[in-house]
N, C-alpha and C. Protein backbone atom coordinates (compact mmCIF):
# COMPACT_ATOMS: atom_id res chain seq x y z
N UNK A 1 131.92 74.32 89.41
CA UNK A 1 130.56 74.75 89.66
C UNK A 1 130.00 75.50 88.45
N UNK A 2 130.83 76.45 87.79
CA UNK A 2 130.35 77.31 86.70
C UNK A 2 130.26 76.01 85.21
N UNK A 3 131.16 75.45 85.62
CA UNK A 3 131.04 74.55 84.10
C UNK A 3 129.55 73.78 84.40
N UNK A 4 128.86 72.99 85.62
CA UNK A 4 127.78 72.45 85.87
C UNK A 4 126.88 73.34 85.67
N UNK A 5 127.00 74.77 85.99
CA UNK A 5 125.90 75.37 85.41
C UNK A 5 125.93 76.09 83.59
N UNK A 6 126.81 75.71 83.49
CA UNK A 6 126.58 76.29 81.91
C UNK A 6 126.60 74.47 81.02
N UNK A 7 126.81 73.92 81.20
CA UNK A 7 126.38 72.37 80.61
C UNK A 7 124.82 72.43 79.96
N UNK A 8 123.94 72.42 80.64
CA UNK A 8 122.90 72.54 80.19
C UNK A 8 122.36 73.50 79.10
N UNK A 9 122.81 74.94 78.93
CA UNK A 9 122.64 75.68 78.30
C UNK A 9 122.48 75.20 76.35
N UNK A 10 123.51 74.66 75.84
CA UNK A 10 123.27 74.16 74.64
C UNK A 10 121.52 73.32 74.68
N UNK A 11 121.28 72.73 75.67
CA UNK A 11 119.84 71.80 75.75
C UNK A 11 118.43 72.85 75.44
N UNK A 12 118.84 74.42 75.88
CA UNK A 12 117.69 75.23 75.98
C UNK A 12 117.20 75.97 74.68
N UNK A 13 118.21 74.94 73.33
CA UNK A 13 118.55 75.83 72.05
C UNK A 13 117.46 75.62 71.80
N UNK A 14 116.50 74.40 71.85
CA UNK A 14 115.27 74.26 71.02
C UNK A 14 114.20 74.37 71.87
N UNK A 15 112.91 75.11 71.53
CA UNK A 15 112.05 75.54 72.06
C UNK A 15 110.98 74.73 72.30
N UNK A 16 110.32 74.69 73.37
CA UNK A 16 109.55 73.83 73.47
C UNK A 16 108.18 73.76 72.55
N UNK A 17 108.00 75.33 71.70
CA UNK A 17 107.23 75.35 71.24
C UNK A 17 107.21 75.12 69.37
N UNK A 18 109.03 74.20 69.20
CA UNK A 18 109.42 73.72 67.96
C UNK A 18 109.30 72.37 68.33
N UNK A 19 108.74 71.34 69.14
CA UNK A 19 108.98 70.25 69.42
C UNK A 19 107.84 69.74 68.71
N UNK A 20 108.05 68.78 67.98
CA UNK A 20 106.86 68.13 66.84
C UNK A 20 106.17 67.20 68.29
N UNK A 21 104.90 66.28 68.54
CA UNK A 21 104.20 66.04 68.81
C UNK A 21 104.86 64.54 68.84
N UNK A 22 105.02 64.15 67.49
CA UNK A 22 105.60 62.66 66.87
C UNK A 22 106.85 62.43 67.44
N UNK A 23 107.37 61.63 68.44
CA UNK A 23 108.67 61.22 68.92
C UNK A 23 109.27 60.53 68.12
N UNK A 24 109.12 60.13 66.58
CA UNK A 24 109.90 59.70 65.78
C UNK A 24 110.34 60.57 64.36
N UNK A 25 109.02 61.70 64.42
CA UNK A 25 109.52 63.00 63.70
C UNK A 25 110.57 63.91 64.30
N UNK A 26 110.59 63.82 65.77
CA UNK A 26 111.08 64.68 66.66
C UNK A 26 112.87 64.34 66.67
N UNK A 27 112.41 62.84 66.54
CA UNK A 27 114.83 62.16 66.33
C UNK A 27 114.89 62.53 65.65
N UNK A 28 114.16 62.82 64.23
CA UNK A 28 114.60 63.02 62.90
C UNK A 28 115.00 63.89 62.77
N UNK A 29 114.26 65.42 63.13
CA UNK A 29 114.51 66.59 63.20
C UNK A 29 115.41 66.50 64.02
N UNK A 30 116.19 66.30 65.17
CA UNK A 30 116.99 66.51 66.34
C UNK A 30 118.25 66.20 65.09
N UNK A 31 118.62 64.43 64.69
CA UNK A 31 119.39 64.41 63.61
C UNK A 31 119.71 65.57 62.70
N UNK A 32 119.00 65.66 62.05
CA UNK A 32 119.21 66.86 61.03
C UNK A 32 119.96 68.04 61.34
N UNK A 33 118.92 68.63 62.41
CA UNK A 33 119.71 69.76 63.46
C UNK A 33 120.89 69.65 63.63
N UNK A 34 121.18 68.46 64.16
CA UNK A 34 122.40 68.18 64.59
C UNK A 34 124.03 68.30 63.37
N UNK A 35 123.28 68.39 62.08
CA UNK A 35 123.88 68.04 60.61
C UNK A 35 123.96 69.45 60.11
N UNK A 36 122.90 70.42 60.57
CA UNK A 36 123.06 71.91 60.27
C UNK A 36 124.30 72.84 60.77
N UNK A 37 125.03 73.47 60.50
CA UNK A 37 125.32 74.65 60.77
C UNK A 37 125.09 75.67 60.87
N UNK A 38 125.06 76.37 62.23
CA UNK A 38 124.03 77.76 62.35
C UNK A 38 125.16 78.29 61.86
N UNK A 39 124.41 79.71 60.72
CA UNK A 39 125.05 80.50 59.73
C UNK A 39 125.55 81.88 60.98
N UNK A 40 125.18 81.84 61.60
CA UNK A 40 125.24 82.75 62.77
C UNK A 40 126.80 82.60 63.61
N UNK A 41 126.67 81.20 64.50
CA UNK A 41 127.45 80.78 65.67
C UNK A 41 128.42 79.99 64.96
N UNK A 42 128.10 79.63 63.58
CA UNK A 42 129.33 78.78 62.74
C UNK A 42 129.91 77.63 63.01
N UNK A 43 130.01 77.67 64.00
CA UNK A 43 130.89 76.38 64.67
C UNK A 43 129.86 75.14 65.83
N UNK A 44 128.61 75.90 65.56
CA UNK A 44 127.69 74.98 66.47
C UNK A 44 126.55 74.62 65.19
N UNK A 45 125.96 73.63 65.90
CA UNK A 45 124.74 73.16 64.93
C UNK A 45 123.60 74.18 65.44
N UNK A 46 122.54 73.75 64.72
CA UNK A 46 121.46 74.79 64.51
C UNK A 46 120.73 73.92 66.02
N UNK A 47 120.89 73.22 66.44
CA UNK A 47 120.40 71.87 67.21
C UNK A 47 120.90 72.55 68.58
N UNK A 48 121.95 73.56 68.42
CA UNK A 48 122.98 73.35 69.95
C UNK A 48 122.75 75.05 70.17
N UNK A 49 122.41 76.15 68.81
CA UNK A 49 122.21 77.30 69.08
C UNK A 49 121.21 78.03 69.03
N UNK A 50 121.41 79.31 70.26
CA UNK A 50 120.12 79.69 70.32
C UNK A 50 119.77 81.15 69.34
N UNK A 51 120.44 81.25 68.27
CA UNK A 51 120.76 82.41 67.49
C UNK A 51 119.01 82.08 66.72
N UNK A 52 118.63 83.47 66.29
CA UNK A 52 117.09 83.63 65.42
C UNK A 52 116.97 82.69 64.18
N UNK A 53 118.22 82.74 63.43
CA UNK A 53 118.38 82.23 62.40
C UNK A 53 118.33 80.71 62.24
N UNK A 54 119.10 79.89 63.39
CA UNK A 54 119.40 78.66 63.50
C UNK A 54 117.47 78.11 63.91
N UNK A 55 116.20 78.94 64.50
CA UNK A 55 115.28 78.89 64.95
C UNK A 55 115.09 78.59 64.17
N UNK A 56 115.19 79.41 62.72
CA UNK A 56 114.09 79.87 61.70
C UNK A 56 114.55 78.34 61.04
N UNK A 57 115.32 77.95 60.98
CA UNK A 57 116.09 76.63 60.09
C UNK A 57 115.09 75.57 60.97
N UNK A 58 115.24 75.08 62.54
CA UNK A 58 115.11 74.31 63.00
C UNK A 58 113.50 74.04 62.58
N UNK A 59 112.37 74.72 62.81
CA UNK A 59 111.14 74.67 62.13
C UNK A 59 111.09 74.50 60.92
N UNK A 60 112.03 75.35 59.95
CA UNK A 60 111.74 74.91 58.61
C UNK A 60 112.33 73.17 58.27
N UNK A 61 113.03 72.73 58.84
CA UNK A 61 113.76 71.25 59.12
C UNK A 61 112.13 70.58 59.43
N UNK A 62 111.66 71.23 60.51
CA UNK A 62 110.49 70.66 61.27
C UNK A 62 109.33 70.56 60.50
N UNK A 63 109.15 71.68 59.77
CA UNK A 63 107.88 71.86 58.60
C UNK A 63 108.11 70.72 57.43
N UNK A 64 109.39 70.55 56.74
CA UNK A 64 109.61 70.07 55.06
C UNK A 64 109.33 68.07 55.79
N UNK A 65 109.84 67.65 57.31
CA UNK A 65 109.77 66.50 57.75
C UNK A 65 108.15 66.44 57.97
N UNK A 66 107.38 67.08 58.64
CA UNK A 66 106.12 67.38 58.77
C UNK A 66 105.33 66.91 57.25
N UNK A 67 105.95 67.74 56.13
CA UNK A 67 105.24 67.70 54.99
C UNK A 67 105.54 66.24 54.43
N UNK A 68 106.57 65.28 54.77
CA UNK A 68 106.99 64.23 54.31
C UNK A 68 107.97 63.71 53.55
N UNK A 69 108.88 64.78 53.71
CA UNK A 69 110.41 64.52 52.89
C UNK A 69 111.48 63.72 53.54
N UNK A 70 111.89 63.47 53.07
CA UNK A 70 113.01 62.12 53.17
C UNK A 70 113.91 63.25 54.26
N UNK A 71 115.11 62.39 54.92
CA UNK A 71 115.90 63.19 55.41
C UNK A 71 116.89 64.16 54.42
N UNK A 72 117.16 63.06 53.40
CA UNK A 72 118.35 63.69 52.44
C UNK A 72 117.58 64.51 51.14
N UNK A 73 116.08 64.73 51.18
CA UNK A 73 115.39 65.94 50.64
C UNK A 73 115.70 67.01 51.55
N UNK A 74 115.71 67.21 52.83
CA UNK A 74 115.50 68.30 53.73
C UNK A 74 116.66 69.03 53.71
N UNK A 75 118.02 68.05 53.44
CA UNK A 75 119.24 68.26 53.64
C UNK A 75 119.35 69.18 52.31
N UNK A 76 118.38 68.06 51.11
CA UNK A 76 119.41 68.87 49.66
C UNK A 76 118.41 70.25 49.44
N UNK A 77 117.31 70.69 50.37
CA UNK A 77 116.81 71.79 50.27
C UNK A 77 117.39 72.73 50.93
N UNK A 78 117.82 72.64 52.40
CA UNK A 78 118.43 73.61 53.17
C UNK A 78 119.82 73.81 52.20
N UNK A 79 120.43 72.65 51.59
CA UNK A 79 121.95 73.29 51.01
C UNK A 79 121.56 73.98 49.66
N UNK A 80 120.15 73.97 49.28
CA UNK A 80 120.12 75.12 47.91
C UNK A 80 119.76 75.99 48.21
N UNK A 81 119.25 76.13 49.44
CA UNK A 81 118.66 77.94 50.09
C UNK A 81 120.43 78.29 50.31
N UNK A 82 121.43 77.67 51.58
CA UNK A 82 121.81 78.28 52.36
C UNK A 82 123.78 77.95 51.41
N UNK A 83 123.60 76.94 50.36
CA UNK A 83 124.99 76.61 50.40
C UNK A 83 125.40 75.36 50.52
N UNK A 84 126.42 74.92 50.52
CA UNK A 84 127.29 73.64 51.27
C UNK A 84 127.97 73.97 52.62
N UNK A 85 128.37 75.28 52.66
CA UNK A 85 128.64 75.73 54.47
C UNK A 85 127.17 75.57 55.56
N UNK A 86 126.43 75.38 54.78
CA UNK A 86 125.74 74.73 55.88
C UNK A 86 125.54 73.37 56.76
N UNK A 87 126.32 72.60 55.96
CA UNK A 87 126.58 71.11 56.50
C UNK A 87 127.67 71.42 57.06
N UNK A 88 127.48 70.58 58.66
CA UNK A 88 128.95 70.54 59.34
C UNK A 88 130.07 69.91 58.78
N UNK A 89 128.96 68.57 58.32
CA UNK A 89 129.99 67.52 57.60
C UNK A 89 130.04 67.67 56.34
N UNK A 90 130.85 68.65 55.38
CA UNK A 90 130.44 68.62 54.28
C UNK A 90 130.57 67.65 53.02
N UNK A 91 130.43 67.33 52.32
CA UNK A 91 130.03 65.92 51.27
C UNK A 91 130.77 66.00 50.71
N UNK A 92 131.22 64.60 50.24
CA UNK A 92 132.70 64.60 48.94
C UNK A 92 132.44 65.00 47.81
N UNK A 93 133.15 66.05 47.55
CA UNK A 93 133.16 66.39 46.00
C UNK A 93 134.16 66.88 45.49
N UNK A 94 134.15 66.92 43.84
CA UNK A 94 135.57 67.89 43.45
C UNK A 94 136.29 69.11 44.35
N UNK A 95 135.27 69.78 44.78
CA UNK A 95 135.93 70.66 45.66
C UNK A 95 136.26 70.70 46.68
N UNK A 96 136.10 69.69 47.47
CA UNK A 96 136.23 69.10 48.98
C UNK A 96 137.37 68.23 48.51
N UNK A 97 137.64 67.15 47.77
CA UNK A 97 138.43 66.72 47.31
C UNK A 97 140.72 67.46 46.92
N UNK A 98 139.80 68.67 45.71
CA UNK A 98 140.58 69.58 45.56
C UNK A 98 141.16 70.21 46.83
N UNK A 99 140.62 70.53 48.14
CA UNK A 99 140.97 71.45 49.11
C UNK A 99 141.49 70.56 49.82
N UNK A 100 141.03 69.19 50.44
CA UNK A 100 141.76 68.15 51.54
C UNK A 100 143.11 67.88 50.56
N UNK A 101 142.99 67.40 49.04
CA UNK A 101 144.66 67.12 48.79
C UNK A 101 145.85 68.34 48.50
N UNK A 102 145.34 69.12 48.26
CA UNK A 102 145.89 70.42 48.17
C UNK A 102 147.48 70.06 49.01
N UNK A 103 147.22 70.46 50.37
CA UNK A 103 148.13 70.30 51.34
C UNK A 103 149.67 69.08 51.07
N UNK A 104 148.66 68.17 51.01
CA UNK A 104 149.53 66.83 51.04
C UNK A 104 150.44 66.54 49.47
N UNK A 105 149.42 67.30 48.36
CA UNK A 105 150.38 67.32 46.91
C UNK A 105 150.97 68.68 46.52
N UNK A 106 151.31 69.70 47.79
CA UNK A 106 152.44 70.61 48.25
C UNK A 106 153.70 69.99 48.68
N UNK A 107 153.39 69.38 49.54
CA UNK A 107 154.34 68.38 50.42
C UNK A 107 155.16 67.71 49.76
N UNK A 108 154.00 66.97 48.47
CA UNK A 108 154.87 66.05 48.04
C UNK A 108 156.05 66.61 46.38
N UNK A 109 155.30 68.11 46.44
CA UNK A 109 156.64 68.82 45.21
C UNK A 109 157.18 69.33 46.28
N UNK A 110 157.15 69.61 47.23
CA UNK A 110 158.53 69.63 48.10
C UNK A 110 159.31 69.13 48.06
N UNK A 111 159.45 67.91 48.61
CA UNK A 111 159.80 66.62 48.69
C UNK A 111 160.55 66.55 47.58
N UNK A 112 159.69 65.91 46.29
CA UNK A 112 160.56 66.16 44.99
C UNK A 112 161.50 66.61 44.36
N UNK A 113 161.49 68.39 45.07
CA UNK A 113 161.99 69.46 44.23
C UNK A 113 163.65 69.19 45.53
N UNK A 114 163.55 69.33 46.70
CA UNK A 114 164.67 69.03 47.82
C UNK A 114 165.06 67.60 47.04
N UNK A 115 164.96 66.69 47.11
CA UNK A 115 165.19 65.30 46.28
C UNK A 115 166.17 65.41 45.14
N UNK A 116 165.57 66.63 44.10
CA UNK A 116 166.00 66.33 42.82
C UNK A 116 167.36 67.61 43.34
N UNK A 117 167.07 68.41 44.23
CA UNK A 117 168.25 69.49 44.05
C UNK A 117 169.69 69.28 44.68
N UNK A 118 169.29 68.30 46.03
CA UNK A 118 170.69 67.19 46.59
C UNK A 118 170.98 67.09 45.54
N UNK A 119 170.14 65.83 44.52
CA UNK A 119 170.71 64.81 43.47
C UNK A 119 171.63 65.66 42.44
N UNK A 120 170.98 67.24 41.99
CA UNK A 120 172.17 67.54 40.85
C UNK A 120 172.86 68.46 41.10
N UNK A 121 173.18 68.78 42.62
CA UNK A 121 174.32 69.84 43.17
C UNK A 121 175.66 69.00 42.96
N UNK A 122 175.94 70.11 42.49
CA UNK A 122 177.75 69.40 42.06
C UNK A 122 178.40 68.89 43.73
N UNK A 123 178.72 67.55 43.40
CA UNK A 123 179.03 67.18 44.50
C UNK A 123 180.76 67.48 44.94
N UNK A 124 181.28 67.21 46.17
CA UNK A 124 182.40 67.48 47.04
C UNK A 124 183.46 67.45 46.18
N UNK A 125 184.00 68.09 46.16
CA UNK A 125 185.65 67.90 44.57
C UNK A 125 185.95 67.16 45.54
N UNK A 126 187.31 66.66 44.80
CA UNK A 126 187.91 65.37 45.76
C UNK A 126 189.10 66.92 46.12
N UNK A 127 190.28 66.95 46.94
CA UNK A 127 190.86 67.76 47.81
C UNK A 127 192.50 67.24 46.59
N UNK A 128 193.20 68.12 46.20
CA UNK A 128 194.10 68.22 45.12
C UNK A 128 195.66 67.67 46.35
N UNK A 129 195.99 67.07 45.64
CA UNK A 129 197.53 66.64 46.52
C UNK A 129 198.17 68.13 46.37
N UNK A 130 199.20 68.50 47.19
CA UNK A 130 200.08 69.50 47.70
C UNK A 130 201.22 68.76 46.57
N UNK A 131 201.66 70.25 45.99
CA UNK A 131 202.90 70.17 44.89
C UNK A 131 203.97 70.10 46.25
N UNK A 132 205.32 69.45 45.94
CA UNK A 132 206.30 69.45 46.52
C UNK A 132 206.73 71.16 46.67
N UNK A 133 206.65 71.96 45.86
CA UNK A 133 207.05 73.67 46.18
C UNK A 133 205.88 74.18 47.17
N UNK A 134 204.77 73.72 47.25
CA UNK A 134 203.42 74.46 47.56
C UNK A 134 203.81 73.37 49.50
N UNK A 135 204.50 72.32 49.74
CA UNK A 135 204.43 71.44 50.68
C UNK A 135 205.52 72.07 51.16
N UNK A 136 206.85 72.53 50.55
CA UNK A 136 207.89 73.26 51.36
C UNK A 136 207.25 74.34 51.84
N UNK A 137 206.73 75.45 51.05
CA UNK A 137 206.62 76.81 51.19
C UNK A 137 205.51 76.68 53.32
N UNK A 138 204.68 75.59 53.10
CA UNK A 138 203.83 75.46 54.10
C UNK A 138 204.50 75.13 55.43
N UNK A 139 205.37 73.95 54.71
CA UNK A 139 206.83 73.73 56.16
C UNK A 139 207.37 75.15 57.02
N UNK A 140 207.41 75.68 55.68
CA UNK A 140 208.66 76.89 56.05
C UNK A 140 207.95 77.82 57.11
N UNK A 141 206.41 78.15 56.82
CA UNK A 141 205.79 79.13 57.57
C UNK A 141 205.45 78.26 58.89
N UNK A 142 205.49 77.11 59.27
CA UNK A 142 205.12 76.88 59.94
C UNK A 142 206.58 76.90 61.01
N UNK A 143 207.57 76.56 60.65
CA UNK A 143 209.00 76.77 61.59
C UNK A 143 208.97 77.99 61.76
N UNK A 144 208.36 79.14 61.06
CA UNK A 144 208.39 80.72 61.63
C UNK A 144 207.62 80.49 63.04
């Protein structure tokens, strides 16, 4: 019952009085929104929260589409005000690059370094035959 009534709540993020007029300006902006990260709630889009800040974005999204900018103008304006943490999805680059392989070319001097240190540990001596004096002396303690 509580989850049916809190479902809806993300729907009440955008105001009725940010809703463009144009139902094909209006997907656009919804898209976009949807591509923002509120600097606020972090983990939600500006589309899904009801924080001041994510407002102030969703109109300005609404104003730069209004004025006639492409989607990926609106995008490369909000990321020179706010950053690259403002895209949920953030874009391939050296540094996105650098941070996803990071992990996996740890792994793999792991790997390497265990690899190469088996390979030059002095391996198992072979086990020395028992001298005939050293094979009595062992007899003898053992008849004690």
């Amino acid at each position: 019952m509580i989850l049916a009534i809190l479902t809806p709540l993300p729907a009440l993020a955008v105001n009725p009085d940010e809703v463009l007029s144009n139902p094909v300006l209006e997907q656009r902006a919804r898209n976009l929104s949807a591509q923002l990260r509120c600097m606020v709630c972090q983990n939600q889009s500006i589309d899904d929260s009801n924080a001041e800040l994510a407002r102030d974005l969703r109109v300005l999204v609404r104003e730069r589409l209004t004025n006639g900018d492409t989607d990926q103008q609106v995008i490369d304006y909000v990321v020179s005000r706010y950053g690259e943490f403002v895209l949920l999805k953030p874009r391939f680059s050296v540094k996105t690059a650098i941070l996803w392989a990071t992990p996996i070319l740890l792994l793999l001097i792991g790997a390497i370094a265990i690899f190469v240190f088996v390979r030059t540990r002095p391996s198992s001596r072979a086990v020395a035959v028992l001298s005939a004096e050293e094979q009595a002396r062992i007899d003898e303690l053992l008849k004690k």
